[in-house]
PDB file of N, CA and C in Angstrom:
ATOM      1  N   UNK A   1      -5.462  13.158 -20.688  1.00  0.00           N
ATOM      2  CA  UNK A   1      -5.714  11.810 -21.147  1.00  0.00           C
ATOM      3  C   UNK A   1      -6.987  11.755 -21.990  1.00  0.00           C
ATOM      4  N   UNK A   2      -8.097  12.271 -21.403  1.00  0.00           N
ATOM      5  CA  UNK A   2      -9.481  12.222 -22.144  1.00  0.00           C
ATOM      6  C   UNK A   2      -8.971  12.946 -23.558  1.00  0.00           C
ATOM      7  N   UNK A   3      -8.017  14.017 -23.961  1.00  0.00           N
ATOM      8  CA  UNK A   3      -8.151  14.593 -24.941  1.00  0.00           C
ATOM      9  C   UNK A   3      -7.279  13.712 -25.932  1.00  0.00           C
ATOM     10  N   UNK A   4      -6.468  12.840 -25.601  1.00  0.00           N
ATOM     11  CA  UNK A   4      -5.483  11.848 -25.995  1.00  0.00           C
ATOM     12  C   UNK A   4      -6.465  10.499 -26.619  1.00  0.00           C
ATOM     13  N   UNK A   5      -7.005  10.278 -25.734  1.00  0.00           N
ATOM     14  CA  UNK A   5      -8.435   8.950 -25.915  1.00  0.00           C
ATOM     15  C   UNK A   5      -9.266   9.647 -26.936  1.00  0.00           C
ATOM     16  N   UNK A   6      -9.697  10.938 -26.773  1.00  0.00           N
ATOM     17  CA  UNK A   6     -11.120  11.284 -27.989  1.00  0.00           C
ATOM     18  C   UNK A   6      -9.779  11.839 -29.398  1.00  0.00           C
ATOM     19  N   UNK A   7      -8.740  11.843 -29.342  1.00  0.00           N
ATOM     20  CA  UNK A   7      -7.984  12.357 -30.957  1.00  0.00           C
ATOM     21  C   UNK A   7      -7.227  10.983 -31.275  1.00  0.00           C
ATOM     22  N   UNK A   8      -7.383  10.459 -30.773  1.00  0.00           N
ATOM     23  CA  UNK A   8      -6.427   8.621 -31.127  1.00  0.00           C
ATOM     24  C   UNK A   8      -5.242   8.878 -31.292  1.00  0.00           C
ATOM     25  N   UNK A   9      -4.462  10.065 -29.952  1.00  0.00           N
ATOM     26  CA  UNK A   9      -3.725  10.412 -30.119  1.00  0.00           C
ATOM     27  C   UNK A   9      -2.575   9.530 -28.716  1.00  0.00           C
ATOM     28  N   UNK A  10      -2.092   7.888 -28.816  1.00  0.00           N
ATOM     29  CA  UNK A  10      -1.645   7.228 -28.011  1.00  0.00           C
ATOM     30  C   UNK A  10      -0.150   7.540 -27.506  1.00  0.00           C
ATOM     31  N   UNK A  11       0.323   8.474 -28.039  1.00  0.00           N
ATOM     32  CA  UNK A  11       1.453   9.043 -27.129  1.00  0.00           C
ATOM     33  C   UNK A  11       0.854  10.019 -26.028  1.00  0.00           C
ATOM     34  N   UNK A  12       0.292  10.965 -26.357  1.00  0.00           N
ATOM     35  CA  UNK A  12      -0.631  11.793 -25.240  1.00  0.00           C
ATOM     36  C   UNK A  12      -1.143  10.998 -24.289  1.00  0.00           C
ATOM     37  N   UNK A  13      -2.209  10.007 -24.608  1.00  0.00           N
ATOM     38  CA  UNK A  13      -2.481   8.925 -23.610  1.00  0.00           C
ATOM     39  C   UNK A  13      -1.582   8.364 -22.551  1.00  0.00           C
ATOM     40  N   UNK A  14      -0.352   8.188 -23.266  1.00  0.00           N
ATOM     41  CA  UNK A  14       0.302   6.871 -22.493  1.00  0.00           C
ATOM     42  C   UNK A  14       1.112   7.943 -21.682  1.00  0.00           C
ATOM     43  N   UNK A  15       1.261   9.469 -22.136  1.00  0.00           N
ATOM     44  CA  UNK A  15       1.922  10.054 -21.084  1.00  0.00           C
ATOM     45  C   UNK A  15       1.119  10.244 -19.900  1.00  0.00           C
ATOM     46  N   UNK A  16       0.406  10.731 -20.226  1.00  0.00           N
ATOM     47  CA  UNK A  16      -1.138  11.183 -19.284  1.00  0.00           C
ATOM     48  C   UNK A  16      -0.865  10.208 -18.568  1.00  0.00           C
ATOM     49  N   UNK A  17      -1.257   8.965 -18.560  1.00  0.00           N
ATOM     50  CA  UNK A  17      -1.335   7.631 -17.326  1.00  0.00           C
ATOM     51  C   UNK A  17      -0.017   7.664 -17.017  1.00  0.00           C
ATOM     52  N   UNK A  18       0.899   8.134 -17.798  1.00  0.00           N
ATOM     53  CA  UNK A  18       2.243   7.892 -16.464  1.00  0.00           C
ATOM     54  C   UNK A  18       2.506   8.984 -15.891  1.00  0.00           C
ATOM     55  N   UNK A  19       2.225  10.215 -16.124  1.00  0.00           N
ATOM     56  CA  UNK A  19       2.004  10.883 -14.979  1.00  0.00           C
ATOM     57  C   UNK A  19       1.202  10.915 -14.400  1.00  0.00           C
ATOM     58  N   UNK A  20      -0.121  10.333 -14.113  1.00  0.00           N
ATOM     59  CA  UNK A  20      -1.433  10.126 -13.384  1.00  0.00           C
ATOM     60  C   UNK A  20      -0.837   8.946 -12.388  1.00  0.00           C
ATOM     61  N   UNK A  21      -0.087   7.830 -12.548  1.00  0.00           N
ATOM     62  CA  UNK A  21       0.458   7.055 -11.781  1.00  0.00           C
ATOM     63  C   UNK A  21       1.524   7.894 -11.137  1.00  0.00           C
ATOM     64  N   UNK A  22       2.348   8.657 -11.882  1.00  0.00           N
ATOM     65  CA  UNK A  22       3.057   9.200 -10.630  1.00  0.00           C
ATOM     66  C   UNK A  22       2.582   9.865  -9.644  1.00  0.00           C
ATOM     67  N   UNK A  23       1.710  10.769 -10.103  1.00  0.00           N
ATOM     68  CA  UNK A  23       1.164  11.720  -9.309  1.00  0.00           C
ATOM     69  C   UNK A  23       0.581  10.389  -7.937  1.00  0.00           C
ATOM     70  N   UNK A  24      -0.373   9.562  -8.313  1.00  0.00           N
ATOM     71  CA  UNK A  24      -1.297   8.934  -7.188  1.00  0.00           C
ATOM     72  C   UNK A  24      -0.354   7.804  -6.950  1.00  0.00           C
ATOM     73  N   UNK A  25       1.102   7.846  -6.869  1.00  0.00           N
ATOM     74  CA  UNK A  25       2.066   7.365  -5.777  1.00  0.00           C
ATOM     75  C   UNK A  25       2.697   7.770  -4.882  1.00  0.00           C
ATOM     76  N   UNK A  26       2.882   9.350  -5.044  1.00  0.00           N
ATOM     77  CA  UNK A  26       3.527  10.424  -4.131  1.00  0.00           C
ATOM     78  C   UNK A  26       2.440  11.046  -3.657  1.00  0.00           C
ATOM     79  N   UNK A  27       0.772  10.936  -3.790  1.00  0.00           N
ATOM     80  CA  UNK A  27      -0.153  11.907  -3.258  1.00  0.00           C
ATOM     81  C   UNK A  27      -0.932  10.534  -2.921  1.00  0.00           C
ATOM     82  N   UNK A  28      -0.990  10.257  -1.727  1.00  0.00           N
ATOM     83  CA  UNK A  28      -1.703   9.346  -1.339  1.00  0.00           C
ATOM     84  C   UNK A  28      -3.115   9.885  -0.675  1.00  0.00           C
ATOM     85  N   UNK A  29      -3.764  10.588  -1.922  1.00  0.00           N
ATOM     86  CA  UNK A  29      -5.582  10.674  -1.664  1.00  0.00           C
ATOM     87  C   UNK A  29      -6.462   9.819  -2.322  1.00  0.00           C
ATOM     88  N   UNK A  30      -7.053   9.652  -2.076  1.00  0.00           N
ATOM     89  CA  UNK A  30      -8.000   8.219  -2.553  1.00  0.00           C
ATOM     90  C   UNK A  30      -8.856   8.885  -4.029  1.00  0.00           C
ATOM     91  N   UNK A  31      -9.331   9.677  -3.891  1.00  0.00           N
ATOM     92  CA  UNK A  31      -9.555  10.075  -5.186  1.00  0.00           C
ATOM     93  C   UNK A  31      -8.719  10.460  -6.280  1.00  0.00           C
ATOM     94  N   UNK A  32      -7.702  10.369  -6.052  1.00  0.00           N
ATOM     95  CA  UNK A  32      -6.371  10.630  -7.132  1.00  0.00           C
ATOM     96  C   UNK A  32      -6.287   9.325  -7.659  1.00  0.00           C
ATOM     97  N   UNK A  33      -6.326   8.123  -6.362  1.00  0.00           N
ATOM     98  CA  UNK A  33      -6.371   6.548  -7.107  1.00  0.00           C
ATOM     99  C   UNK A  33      -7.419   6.005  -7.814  1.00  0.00           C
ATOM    100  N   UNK A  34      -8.493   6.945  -7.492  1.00  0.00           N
ATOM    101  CA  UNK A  34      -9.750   6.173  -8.111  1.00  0.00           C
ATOM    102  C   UNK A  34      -9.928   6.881  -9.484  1.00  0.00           C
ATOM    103  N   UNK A  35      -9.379   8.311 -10.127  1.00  0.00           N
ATOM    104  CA  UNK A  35      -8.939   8.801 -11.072  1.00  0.00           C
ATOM    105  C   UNK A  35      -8.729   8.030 -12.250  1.00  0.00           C
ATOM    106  N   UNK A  36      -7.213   7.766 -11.471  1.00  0.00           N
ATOM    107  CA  UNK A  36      -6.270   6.837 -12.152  1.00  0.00           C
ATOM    108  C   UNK A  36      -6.826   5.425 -12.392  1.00  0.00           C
ATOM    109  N   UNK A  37      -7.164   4.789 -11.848  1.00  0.00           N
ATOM    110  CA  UNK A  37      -7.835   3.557 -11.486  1.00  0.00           C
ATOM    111  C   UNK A  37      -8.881   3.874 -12.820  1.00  0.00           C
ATOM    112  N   UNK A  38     -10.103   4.395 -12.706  1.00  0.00           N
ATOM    113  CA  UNK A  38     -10.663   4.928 -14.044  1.00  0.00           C
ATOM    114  C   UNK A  38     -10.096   4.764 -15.372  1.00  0.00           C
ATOM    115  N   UNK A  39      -9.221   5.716 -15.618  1.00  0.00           N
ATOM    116  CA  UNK A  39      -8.075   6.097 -16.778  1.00  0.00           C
ATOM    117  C   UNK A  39      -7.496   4.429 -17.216  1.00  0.00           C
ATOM    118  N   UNK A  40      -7.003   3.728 -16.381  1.00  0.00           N
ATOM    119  CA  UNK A  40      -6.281   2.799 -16.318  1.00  0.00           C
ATOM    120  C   UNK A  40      -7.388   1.529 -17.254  1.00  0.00           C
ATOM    121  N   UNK A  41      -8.848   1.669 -16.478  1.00  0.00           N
ATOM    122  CA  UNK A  41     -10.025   0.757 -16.984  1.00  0.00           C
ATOM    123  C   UNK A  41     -10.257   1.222 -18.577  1.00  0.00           C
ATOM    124  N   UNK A  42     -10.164   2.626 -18.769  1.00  0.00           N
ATOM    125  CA  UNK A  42     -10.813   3.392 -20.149  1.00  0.00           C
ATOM    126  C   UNK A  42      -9.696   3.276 -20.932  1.00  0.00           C
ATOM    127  N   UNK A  43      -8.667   3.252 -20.961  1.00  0.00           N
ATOM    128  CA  UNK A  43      -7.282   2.671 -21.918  1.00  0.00           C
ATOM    129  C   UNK A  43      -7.213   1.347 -22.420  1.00  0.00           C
ATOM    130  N   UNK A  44      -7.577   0.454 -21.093  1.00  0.00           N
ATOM    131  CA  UNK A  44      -7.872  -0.879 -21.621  1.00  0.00           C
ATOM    132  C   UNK A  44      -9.035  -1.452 -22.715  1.00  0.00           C
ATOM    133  N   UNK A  45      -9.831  -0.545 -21.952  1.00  0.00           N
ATOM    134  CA  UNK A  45     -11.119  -1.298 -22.818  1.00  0.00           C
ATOM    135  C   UNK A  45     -10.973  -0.364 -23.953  1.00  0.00           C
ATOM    136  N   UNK A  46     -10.423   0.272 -24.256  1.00  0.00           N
ATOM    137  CA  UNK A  46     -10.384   0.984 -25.644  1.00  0.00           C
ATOM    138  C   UNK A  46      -9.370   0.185 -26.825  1.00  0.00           C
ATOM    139  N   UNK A  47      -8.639  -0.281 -26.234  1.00  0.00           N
ATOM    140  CA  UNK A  47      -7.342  -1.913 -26.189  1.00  0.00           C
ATOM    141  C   UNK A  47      -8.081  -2.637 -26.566  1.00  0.00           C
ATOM    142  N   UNK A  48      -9.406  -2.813 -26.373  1.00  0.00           N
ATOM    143  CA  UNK A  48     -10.019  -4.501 -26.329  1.00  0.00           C
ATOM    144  C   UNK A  48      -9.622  -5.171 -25.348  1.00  0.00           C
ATOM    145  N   UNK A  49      -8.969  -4.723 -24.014  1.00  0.00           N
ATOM    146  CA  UNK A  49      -8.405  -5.723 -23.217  1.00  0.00           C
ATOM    147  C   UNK A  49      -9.635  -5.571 -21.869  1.00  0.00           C
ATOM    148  N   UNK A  50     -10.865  -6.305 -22.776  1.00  0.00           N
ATOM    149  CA  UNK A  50     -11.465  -6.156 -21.871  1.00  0.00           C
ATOM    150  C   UNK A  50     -11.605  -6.930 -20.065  1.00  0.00           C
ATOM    151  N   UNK A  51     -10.944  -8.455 -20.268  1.00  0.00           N
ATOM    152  CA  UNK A  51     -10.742  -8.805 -18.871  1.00  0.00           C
ATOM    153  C   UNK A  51      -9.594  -7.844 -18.179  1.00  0.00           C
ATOM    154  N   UNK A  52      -8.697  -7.165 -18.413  1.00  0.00           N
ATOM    155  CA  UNK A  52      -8.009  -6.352 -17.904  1.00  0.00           C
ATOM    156  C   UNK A  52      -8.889  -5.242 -17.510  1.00  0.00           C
ATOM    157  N   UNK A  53      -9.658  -4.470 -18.589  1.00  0.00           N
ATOM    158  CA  UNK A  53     -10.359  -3.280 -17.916  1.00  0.00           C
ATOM    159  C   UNK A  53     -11.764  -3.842 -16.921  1.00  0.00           C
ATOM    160  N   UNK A  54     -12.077  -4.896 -17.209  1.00  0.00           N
ATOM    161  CA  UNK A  54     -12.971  -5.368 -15.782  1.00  0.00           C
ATOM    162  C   UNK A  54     -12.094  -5.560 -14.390  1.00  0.00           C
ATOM    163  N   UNK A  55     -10.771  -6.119 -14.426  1.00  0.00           N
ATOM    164  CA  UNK A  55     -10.212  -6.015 -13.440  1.00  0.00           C
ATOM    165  C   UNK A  55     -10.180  -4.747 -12.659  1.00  0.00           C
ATOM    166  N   UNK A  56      -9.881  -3.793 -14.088  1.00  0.00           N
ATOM    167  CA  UNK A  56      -9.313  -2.268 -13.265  1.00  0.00           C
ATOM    168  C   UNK A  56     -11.014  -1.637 -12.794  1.00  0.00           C
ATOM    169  N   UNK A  57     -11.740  -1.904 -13.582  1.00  0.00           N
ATOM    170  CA  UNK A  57     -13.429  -1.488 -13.007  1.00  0.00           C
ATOM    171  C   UNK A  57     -13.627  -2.180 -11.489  1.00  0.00           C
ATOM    172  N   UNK A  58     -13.072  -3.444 -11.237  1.00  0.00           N
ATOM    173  CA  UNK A  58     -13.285  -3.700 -10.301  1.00  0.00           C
ATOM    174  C   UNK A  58     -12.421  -3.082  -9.187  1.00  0.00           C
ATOM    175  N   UNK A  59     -11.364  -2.886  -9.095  1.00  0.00           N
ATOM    176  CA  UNK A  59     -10.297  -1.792  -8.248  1.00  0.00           C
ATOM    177  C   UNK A  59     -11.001  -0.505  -7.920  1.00  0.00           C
ATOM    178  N   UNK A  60     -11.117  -0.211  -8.785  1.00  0.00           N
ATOM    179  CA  UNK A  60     -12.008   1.110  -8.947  1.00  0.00           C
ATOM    180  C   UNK A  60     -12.776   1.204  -7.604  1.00  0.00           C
ATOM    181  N   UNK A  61     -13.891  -0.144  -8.230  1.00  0.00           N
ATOM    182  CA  UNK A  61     -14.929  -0.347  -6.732  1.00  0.00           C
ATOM    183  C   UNK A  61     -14.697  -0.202  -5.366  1.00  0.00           C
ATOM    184  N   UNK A  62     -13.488  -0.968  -5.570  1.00  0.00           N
ATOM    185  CA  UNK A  62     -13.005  -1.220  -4.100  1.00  0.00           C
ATOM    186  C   UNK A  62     -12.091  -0.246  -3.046  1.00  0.00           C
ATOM    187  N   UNK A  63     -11.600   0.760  -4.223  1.00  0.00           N
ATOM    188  CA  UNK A  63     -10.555   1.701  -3.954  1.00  0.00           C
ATOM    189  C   UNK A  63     -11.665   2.855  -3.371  1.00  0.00           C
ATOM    190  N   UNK A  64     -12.536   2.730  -4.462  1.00  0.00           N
ATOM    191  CA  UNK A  64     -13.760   4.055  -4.356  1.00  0.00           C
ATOM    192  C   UNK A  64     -15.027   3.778  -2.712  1.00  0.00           C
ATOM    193  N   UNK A  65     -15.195   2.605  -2.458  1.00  0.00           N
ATOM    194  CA  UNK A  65     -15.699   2.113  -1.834  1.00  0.00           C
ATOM    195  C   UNK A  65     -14.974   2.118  -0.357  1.00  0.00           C
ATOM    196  N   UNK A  66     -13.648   1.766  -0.427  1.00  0.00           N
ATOM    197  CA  UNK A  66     -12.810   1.935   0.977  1.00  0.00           C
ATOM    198  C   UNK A  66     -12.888   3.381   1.254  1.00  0.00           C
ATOM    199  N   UNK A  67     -12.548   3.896   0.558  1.00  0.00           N
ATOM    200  CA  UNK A  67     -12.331   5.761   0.439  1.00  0.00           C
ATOM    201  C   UNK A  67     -13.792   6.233   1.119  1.00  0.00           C
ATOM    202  N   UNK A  68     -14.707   6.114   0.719  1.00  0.00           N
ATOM    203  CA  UNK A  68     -15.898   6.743   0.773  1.00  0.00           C
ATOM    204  C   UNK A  68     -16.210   7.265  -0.073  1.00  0.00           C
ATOM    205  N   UNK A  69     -15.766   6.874  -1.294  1.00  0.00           N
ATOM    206  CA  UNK A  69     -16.171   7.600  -2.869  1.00  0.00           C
ATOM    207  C   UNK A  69     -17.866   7.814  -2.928  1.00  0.00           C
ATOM    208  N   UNK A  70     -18.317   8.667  -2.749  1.00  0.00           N
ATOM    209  CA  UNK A  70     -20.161   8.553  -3.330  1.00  0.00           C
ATOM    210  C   UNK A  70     -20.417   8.073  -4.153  1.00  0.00           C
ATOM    211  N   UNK A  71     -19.897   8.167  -5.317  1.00  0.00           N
ATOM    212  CA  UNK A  71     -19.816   7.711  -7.092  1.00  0.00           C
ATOM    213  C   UNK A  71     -19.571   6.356  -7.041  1.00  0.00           C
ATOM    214  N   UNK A  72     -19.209   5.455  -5.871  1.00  0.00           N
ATOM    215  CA  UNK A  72     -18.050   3.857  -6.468  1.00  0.00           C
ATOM    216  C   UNK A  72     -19.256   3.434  -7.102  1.00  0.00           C
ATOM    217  N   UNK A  73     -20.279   3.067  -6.547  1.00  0.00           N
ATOM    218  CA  UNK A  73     -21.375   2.026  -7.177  1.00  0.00           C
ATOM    219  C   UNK A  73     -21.521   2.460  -8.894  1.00  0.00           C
ATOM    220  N   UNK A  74     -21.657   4.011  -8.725  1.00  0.00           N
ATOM    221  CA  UNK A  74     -22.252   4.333 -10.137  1.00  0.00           C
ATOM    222  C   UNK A  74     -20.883   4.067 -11.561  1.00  0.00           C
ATOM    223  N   UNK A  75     -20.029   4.472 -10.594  1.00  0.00           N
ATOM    224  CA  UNK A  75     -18.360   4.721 -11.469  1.00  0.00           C
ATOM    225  C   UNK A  75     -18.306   3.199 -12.287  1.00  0.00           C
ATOM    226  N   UNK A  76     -18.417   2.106 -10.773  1.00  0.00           N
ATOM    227  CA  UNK A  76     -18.500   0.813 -11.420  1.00  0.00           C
ATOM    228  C   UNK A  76     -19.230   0.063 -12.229  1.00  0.00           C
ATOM    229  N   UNK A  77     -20.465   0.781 -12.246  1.00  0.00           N
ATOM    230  CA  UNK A  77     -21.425   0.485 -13.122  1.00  0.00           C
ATOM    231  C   UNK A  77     -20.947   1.123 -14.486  1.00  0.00           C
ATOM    232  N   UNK A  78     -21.004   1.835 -14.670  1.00  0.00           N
ATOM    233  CA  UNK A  78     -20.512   2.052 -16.170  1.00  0.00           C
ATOM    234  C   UNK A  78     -19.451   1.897 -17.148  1.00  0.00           C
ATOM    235  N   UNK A  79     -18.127   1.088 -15.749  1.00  0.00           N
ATOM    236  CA  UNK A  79     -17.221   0.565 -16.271  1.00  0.00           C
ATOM    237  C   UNK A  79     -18.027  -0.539 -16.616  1.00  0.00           C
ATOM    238  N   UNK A  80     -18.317  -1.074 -16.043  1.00  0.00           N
ATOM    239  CA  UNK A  80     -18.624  -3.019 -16.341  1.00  0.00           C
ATOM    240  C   UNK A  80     -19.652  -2.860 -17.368  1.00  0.00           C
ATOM    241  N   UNK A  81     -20.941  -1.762 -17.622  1.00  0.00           N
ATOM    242  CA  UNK A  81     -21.268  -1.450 -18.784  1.00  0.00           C
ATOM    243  C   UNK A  81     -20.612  -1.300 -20.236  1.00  0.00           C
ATOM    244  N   UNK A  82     -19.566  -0.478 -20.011  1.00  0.00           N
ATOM    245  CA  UNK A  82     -18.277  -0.628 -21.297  1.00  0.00           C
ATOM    246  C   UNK A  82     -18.082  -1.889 -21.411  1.00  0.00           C
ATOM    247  N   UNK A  83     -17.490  -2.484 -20.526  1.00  0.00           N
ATOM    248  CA  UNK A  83     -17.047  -4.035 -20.935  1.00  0.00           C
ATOM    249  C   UNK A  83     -18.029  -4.812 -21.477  1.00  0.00           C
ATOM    250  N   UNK A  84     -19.109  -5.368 -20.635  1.00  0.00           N
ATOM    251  CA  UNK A  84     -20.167  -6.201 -21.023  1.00  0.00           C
ATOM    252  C   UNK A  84     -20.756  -5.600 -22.516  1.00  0.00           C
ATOM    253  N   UNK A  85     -20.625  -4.627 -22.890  1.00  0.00           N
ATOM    254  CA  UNK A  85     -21.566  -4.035 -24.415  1.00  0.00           C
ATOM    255  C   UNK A  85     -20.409  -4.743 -25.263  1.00  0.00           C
ATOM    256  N   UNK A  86     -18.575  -4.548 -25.013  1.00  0.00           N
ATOM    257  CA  UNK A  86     -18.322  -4.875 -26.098  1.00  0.00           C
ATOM    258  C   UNK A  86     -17.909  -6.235 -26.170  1.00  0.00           C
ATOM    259  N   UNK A  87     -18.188  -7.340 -24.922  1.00  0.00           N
ATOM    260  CA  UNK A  87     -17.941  -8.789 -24.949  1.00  0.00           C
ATOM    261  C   UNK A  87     -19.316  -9.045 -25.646  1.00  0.00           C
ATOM    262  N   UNK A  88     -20.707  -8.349 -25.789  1.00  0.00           N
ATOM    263  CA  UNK A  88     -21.719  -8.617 -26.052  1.00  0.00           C
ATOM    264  C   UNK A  88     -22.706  -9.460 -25.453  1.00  0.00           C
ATOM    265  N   UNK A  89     -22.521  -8.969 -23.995  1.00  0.00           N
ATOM    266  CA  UNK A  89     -22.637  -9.756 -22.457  1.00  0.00           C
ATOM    267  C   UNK A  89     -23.768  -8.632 -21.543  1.00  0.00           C
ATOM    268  N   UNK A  90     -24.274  -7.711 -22.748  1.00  0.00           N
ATOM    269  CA  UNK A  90     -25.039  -6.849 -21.327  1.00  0.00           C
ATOM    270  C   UNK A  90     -26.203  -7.241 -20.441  1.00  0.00           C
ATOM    271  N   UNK A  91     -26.655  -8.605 -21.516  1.00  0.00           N
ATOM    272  CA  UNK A  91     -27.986  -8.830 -21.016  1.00  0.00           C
ATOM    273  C   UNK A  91     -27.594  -9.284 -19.701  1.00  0.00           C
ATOM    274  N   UNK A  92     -26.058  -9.570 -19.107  1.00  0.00           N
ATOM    275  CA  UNK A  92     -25.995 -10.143 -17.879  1.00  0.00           C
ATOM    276  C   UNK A  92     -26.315  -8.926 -16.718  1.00  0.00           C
ATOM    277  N   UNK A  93     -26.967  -7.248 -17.333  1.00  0.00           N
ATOM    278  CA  UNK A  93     -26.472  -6.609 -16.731  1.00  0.00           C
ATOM    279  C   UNK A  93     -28.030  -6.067 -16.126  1.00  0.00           C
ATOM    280  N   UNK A  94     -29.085  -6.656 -16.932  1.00  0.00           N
ATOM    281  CA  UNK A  94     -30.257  -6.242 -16.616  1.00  0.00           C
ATOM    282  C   UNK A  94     -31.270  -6.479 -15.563  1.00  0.00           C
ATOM    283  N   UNK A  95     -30.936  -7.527 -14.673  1.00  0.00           N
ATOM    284  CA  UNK A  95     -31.671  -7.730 -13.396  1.00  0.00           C
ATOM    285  C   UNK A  95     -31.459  -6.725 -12.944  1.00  0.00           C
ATOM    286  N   UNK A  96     -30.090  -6.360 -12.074  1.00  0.00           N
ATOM    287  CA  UNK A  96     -29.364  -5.489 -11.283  1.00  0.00           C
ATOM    288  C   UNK A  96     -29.803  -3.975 -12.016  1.00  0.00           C
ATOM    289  N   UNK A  97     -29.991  -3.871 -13.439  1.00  0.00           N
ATOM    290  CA  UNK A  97     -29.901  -2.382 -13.523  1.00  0.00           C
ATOM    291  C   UNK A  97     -31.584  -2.318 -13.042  1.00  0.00           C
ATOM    292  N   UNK A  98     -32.537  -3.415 -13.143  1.00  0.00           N
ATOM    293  CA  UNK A  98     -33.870  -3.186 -12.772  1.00  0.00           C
ATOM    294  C   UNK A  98     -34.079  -2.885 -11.422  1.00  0.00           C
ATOM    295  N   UNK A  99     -33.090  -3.642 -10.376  1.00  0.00           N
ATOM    296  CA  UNK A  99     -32.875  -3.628  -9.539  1.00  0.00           C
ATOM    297  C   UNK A  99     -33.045  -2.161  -8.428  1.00  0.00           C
ATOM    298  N   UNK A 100     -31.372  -1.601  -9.543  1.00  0.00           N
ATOM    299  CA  UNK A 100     -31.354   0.012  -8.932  1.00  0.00           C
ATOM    300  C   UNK A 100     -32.156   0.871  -9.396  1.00  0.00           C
ATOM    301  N   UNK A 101     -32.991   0.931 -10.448  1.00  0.00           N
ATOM    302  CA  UNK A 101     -33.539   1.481 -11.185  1.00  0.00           C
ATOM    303  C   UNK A 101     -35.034   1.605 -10.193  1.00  0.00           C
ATOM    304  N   UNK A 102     -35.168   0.276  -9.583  1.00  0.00           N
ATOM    305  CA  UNK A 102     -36.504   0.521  -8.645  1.00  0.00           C
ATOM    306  C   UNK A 102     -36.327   1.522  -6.823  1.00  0.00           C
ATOM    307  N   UNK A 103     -34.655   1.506  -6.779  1.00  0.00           N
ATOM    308  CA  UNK A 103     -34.493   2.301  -6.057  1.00  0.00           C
ATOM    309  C   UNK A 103     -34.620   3.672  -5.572  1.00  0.00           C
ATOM    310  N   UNK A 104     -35.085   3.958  -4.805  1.00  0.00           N
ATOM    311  CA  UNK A 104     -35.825   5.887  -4.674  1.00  0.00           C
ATOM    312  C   UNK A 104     -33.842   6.721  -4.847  1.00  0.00           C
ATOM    313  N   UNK A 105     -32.991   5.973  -4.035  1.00  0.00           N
ATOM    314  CA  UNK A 105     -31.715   6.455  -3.893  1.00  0.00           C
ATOM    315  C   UNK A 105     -30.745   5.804  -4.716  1.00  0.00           C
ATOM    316  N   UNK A 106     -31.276   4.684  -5.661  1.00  0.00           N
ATOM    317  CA  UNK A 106     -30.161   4.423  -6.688  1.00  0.00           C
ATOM    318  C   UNK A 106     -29.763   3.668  -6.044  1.00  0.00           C
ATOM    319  N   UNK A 107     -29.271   2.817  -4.752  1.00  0.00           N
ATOM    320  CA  UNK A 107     -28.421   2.667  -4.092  1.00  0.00           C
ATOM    321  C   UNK A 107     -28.606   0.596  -4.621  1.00  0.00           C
ATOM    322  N   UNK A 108     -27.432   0.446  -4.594  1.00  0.00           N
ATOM    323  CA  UNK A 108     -27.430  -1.336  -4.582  1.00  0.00           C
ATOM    324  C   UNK A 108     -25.975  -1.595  -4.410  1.00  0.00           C
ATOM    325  N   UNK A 109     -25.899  -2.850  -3.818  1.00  0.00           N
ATOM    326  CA  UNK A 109     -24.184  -3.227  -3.860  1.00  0.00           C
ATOM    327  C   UNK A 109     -24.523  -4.405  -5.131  1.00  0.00           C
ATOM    328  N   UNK A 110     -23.124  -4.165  -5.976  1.00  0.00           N
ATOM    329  CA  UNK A 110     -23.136  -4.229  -6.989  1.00  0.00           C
ATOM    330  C   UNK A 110     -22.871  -6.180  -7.362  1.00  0.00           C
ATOM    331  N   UNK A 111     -23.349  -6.624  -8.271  1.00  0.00           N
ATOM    332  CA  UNK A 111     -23.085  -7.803  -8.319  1.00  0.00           C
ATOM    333  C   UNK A 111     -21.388  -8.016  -8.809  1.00  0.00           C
ATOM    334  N   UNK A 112     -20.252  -8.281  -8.173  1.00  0.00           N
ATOM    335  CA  UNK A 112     -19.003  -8.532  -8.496  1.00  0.00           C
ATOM    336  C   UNK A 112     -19.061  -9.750 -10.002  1.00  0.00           C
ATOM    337  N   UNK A 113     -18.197  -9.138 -10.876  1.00  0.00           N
ATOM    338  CA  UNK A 113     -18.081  -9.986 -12.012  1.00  0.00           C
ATOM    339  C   UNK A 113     -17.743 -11.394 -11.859  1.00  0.00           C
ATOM    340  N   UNK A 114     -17.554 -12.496 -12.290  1.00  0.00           N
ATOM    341  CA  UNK A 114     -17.056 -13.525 -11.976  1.00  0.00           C
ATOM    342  C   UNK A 114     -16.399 -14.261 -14.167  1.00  0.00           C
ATOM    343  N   UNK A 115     -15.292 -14.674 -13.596  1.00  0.00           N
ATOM    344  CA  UNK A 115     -14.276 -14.863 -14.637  1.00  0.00           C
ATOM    345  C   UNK A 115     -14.702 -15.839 -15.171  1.00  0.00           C
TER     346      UNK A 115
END
């Protein structure tokens, strides 16, 4: 998929995510969904469909977060970074990044988007 996304090559893409959905329907590991879940956010927002890829950034969170993903906080942060740069919305993003940024462990629960 990544090599499909960096050649603007949208048949490669669109296969990639449908076998990435098949795969993380018959392999029920949580990091296979949070993969996909990813892939699913980075297609969209490459779409411009950015309330769609905030949705899927937010899944992400929650998928990565139930699981015990280490990464959810950070994963989600840089989805909602993609989005907010290209709605032209980041300044909504700068308390919170001051926030974690004053953290020794990075660590913050993340402010959930609101529509």
């Amino acid at each position: 998929m990544i090599v499909g996304m960096e050649s603007a090559d949208r048949s490669r893409v669109e296969s990639s995510l449908a076998a990435m959905r098949a795969v993380a329907a018959s392999v029920p590991e949580p990091s296979i969904a949070c993969a996909r879940l990813m892939c699913e956010a980075g297609w969209a927002c490459a779409h411009g469909e950015l309330q769609a890829a905030e949705q899927w950034a937010i899944q992400v969170f929650e998928a990565g977060t139930a699981s015990g993903q280490p990464d959810a906080i950070a994963t989600f942060g840089v989805l909602l970074f993609q989005v907010r740069y290209f709605q032209g919305r980041l300044g909504e993003l700068v308390e919170q990044s001051v926030r974690v940024a004053g953290k020794p462990d990075g660590s913050s629960r993340p402010i959930m988007p609101r529509n």
